[in-house]
N, C-alpha and C. Protein backbone atom coordinates (compact mmCIF):
# COMPACT_ATOMS: atom_id res chain seq x y z
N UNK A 1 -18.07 -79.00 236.84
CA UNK A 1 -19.48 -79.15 237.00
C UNK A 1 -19.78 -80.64 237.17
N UNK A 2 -20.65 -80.96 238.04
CA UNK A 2 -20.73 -82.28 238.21
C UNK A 2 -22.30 -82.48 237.92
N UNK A 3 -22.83 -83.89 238.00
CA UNK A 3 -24.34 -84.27 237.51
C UNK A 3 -24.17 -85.43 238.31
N UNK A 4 -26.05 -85.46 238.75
CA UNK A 4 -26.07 -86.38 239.64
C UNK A 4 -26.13 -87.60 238.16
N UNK A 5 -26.48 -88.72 239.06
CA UNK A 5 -26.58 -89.69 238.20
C UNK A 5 -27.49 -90.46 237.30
N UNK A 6 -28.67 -89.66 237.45
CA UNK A 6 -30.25 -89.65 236.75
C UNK A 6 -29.44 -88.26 235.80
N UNK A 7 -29.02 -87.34 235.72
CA UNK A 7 -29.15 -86.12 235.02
C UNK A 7 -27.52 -87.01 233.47
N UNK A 8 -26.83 -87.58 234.24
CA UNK A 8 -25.57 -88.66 233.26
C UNK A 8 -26.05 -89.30 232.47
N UNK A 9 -27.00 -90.22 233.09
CA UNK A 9 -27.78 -91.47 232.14
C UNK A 9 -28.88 -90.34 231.03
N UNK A 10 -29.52 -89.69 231.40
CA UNK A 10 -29.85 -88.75 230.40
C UNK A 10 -29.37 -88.34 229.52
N UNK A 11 -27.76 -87.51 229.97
CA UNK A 11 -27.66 -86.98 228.98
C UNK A 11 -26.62 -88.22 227.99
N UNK A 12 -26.52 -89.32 228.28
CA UNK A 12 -25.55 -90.36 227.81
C UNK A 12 -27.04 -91.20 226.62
N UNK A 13 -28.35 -91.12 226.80
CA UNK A 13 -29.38 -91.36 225.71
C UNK A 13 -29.83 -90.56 225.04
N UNK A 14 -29.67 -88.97 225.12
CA UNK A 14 -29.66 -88.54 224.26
C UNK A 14 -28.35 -88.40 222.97
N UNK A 15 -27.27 -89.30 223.63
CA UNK A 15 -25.77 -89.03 222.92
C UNK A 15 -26.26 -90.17 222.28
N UNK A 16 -27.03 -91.17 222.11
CA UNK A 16 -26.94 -91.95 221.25
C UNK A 16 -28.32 -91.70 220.47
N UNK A 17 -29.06 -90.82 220.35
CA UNK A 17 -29.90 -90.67 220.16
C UNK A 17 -29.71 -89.60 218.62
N UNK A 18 -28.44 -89.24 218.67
CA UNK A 18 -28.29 -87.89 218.41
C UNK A 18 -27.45 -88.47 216.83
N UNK A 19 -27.85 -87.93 215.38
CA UNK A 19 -26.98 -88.39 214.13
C UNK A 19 -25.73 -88.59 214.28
N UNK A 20 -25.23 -89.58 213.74
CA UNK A 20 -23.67 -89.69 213.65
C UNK A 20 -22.90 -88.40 212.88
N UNK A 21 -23.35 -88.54 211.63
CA UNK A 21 -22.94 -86.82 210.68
C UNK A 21 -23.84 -86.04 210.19
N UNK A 22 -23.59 -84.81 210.55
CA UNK A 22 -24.58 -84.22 209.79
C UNK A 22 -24.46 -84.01 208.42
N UNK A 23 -25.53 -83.93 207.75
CA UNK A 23 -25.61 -83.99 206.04
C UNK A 23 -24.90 -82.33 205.73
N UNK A 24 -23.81 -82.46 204.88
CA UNK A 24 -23.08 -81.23 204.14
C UNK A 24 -24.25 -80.42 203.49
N UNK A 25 -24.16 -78.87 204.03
CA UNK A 25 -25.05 -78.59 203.34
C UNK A 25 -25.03 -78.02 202.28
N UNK A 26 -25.74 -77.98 200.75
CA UNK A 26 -25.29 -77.42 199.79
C UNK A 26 -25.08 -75.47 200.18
N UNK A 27 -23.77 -75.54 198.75
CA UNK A 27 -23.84 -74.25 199.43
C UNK A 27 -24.34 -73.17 198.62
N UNK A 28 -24.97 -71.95 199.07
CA UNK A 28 -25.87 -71.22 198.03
C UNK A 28 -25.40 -71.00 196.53
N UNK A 29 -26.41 -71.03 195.81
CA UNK A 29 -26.25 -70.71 194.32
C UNK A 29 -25.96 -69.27 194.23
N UNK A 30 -24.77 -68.46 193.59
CA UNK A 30 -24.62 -67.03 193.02
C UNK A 30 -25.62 -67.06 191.97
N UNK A 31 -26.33 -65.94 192.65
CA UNK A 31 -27.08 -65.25 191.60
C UNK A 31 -26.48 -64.55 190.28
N UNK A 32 -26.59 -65.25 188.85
CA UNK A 32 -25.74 -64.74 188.00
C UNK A 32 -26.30 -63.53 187.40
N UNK A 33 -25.71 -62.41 188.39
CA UNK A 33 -26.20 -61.37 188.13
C UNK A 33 -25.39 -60.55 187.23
N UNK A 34 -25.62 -60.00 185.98
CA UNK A 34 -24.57 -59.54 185.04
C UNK A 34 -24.77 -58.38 185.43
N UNK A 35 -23.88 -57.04 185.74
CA UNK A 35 -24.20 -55.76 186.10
C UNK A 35 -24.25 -55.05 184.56
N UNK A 36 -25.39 -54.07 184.51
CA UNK A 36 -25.24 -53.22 183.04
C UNK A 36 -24.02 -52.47 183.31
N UNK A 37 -23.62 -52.06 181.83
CA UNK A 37 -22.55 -51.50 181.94
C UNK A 37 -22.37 -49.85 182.31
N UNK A 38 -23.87 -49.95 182.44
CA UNK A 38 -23.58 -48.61 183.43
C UNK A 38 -23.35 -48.05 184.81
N UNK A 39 -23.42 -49.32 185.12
CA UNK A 39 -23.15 -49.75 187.12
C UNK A 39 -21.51 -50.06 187.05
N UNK A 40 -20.99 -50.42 185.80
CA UNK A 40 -19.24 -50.45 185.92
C UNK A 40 -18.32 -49.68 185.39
N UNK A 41 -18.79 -49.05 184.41
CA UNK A 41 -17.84 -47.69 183.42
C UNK A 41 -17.47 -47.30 184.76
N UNK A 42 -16.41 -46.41 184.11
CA UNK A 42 -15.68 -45.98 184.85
C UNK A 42 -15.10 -44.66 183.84
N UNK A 43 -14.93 -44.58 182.82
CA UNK A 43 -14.83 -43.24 182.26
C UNK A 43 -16.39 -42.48 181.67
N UNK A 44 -16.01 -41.24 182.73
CA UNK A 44 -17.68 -40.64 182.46
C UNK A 44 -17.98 -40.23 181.30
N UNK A 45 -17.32 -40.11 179.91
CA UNK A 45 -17.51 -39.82 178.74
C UNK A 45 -18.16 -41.32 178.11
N UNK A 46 -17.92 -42.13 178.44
CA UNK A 46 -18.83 -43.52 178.24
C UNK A 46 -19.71 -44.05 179.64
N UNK A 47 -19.84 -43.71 180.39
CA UNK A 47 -20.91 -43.64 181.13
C UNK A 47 -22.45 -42.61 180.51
N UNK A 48 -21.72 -41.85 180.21
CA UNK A 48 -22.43 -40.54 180.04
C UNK A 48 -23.47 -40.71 178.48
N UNK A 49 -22.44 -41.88 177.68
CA UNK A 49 -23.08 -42.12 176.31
C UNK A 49 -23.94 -43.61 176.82
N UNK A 50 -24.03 -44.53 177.61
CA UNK A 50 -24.38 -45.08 178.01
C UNK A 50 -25.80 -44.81 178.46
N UNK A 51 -25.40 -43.55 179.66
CA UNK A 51 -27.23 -43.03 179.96
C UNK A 51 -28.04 -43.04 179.10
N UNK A 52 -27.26 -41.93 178.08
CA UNK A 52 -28.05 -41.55 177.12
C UNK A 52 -29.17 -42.46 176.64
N UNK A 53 -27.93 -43.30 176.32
CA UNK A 53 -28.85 -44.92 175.23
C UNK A 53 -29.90 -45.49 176.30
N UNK A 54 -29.53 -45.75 177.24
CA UNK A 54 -30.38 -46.40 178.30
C UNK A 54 -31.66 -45.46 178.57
N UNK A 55 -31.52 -44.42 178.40
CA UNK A 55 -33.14 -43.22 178.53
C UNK A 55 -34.22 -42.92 177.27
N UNK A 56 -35.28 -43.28 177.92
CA UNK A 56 -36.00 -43.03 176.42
C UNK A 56 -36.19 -41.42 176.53
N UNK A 57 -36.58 -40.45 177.47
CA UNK A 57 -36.66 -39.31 177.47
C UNK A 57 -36.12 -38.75 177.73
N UNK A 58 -34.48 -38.94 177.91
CA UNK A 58 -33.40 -38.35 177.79
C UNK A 58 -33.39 -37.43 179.60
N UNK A 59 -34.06 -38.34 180.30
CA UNK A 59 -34.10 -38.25 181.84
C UNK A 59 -33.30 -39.06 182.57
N UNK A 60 -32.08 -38.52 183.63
CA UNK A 60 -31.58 -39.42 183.85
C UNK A 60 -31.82 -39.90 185.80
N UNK A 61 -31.90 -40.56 186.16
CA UNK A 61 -32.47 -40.68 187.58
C UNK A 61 -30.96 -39.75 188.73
N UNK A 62 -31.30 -39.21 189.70
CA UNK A 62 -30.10 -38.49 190.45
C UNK A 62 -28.69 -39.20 190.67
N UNK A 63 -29.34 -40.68 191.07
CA UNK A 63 -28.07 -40.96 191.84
C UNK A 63 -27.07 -41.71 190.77
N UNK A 64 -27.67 -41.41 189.47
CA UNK A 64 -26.87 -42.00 188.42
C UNK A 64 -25.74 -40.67 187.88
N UNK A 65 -26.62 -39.18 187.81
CA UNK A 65 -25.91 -38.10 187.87
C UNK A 65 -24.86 -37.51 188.64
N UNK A 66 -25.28 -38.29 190.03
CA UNK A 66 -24.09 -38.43 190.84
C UNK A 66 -22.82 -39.07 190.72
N UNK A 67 -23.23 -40.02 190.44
CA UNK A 67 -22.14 -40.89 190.00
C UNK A 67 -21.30 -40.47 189.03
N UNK A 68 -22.33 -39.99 187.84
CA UNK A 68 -21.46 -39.09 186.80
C UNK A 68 -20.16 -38.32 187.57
N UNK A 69 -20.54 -37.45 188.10
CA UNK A 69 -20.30 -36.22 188.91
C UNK A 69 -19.03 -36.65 189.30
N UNK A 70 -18.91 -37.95 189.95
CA UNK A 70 -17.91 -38.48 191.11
C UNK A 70 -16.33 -38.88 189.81
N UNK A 71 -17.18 -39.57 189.09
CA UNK A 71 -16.53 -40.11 188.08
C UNK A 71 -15.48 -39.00 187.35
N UNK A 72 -16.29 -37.86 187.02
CA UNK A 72 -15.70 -36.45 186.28
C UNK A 72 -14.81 -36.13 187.02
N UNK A 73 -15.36 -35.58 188.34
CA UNK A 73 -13.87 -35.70 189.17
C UNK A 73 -12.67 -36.28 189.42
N UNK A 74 -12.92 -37.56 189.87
CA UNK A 74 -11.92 -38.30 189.93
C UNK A 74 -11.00 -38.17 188.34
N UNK A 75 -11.81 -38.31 187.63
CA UNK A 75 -10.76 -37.70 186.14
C UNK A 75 -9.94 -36.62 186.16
N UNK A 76 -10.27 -35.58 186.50
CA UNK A 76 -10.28 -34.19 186.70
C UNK A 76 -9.15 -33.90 187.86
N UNK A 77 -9.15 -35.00 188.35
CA UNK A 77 -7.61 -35.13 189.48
C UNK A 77 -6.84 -35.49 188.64
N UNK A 78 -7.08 -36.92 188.39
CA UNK A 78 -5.67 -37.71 187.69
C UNK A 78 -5.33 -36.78 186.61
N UNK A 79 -6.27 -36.69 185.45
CA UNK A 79 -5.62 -35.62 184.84
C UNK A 79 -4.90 -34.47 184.62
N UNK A 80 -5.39 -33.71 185.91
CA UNK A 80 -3.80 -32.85 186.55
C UNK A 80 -2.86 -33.60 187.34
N UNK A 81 -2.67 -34.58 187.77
CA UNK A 81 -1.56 -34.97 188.00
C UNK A 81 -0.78 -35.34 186.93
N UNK A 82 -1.50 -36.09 185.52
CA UNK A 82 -0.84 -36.91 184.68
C UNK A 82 -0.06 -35.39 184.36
N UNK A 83 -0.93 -34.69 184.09
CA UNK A 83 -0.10 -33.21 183.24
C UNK A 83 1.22 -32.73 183.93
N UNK A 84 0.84 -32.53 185.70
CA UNK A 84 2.03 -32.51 186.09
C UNK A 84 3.07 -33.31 185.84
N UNK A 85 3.11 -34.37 185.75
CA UNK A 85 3.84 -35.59 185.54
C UNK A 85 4.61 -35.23 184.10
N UNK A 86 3.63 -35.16 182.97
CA UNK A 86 4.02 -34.90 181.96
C UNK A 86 5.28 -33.47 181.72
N UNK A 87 4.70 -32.67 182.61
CA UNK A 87 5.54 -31.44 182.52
C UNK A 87 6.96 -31.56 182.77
N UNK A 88 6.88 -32.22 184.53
CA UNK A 88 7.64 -32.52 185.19
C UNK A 88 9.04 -33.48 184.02
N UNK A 89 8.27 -34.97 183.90
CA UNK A 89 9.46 -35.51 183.23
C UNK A 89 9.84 -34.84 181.55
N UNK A 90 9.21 -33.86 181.01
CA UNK A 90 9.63 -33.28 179.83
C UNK A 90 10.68 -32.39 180.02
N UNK A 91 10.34 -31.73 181.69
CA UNK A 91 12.00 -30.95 182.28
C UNK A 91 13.29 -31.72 182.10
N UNK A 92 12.97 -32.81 182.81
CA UNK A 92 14.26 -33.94 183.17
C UNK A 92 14.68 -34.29 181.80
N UNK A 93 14.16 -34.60 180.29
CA UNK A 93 14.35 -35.74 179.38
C UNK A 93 14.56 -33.80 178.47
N UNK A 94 14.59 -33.10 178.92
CA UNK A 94 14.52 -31.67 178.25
C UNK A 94 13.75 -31.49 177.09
N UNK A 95 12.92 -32.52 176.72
CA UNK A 95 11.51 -32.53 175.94
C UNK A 95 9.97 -31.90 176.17
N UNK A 96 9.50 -31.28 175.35
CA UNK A 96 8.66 -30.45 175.52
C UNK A 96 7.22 -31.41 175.22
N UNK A 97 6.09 -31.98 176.08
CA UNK A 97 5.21 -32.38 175.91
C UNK A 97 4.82 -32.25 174.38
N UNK A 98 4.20 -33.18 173.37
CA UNK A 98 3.78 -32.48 171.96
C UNK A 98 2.80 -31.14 172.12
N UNK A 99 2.66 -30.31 171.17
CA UNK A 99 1.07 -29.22 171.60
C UNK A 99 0.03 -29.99 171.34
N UNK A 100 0.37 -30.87 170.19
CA UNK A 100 -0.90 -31.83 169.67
C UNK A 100 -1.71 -32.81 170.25
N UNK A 101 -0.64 -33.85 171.14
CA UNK A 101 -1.56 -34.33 172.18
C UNK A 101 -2.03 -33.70 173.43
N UNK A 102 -1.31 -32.51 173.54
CA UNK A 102 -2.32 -31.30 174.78
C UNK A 102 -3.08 -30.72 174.36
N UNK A 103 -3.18 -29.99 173.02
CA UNK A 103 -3.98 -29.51 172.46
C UNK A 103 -5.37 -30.34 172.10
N UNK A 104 -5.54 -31.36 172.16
CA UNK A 104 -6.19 -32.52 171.46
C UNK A 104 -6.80 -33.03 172.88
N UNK A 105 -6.51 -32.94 173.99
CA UNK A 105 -6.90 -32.90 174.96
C UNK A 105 -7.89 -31.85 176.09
N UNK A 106 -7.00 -30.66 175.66
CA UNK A 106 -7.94 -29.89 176.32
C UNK A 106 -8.86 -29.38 175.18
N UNK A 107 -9.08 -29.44 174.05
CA UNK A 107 -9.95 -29.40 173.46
C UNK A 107 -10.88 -30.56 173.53
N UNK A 108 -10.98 -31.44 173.90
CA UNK A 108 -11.87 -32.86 174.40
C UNK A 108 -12.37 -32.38 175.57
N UNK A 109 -11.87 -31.65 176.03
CA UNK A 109 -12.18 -32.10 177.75
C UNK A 109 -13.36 -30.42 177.95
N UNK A 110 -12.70 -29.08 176.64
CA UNK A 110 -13.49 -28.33 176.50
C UNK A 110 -14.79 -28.50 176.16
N UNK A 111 -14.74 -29.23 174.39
CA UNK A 111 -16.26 -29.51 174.48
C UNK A 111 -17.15 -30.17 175.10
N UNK A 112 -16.47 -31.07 175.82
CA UNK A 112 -17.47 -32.29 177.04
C UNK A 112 -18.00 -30.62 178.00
N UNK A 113 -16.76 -30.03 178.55
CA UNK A 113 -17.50 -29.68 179.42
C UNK A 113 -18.39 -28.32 179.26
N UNK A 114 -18.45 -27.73 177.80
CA UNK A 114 -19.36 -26.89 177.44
C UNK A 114 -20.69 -27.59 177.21
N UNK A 115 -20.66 -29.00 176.78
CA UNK A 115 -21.88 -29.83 176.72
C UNK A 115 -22.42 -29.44 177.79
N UNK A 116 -21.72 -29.97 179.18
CA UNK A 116 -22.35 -30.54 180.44
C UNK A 116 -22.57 -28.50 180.87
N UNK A 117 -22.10 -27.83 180.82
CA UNK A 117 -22.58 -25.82 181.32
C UNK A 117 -23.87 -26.09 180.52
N UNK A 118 -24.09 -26.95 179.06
CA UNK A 118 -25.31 -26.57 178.34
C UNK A 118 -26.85 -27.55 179.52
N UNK A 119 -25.72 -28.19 179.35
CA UNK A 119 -27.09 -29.08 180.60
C UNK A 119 -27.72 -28.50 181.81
N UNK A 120 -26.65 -28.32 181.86
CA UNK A 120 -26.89 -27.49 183.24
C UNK A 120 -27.69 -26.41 183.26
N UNK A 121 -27.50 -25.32 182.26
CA UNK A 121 -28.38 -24.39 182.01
C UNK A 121 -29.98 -24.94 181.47
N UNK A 122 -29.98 -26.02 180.65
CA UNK A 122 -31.15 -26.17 180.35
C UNK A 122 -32.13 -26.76 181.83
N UNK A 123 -31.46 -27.21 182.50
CA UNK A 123 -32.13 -28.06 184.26
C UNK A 123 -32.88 -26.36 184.82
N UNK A 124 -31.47 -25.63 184.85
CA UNK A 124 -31.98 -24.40 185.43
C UNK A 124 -33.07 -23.92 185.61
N UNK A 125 -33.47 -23.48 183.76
CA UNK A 125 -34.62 -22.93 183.12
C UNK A 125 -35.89 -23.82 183.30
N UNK A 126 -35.61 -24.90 183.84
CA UNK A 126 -37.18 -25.74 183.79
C UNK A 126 -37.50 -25.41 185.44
């Protein structure tokens, strides 16, 4: 591209015209935002005691129930895998899982989830 020689001298005064450095600009402040700890649990049996505390009328908003929901699941996988796992290497080591820590388990995992059938039924009825 070429320039005549009025369009050179132009653009050669605006080159001196123009800051040597530009000023660094600060860089934004993080908002020190602390998340409640109900935006990070991750086991829904303390999520779930969490709502609670956090509700004065024991109402909890949907997309927090959802979350519940997602959370239970994802448990509800690993936990049959861990079991498989458990089964699996008690074959190999010819050890039999204890009954006590299975027993002690699915009895945890029973009453949580007769709680949550009770919830459920009470949503129903309203």
């Amino acid at each position: 591209m070429t320039f005549d020689s009025h369009s050179l001298d132009r653009l050669r005064e605006l080159g001196r015209q123009l800051p040597k450095s530009l000023p660094n600009p600060t860089p934004p402040t993080k908002p020190s935002n602390k998340l409640h700890k109900i935006e990070t649990e991750e086991s829904p049996e303390e999520l779930f005691k969490e709502l609670i505390k956090a509700s004065t009328d024991g109402s909890v908003p949907s997309h927090l129930i959802t979350r519940l929901k997602e959370l239970e699941n994802k448990q509800i996988e690993t936990e049959g895998v861990e079991y498989k796992h458990t089964v699996r290497d008690s074959k190999f080591n010819n050890k039999k899982p204890s009954k006590s820590s299975l027993g002690k388990q699915n009895n945890d995992q029973s009453l949580y989830s007769s709680f949550l059938r009770l919830l459920l039924e009470e949503d129903t009825e309203v």
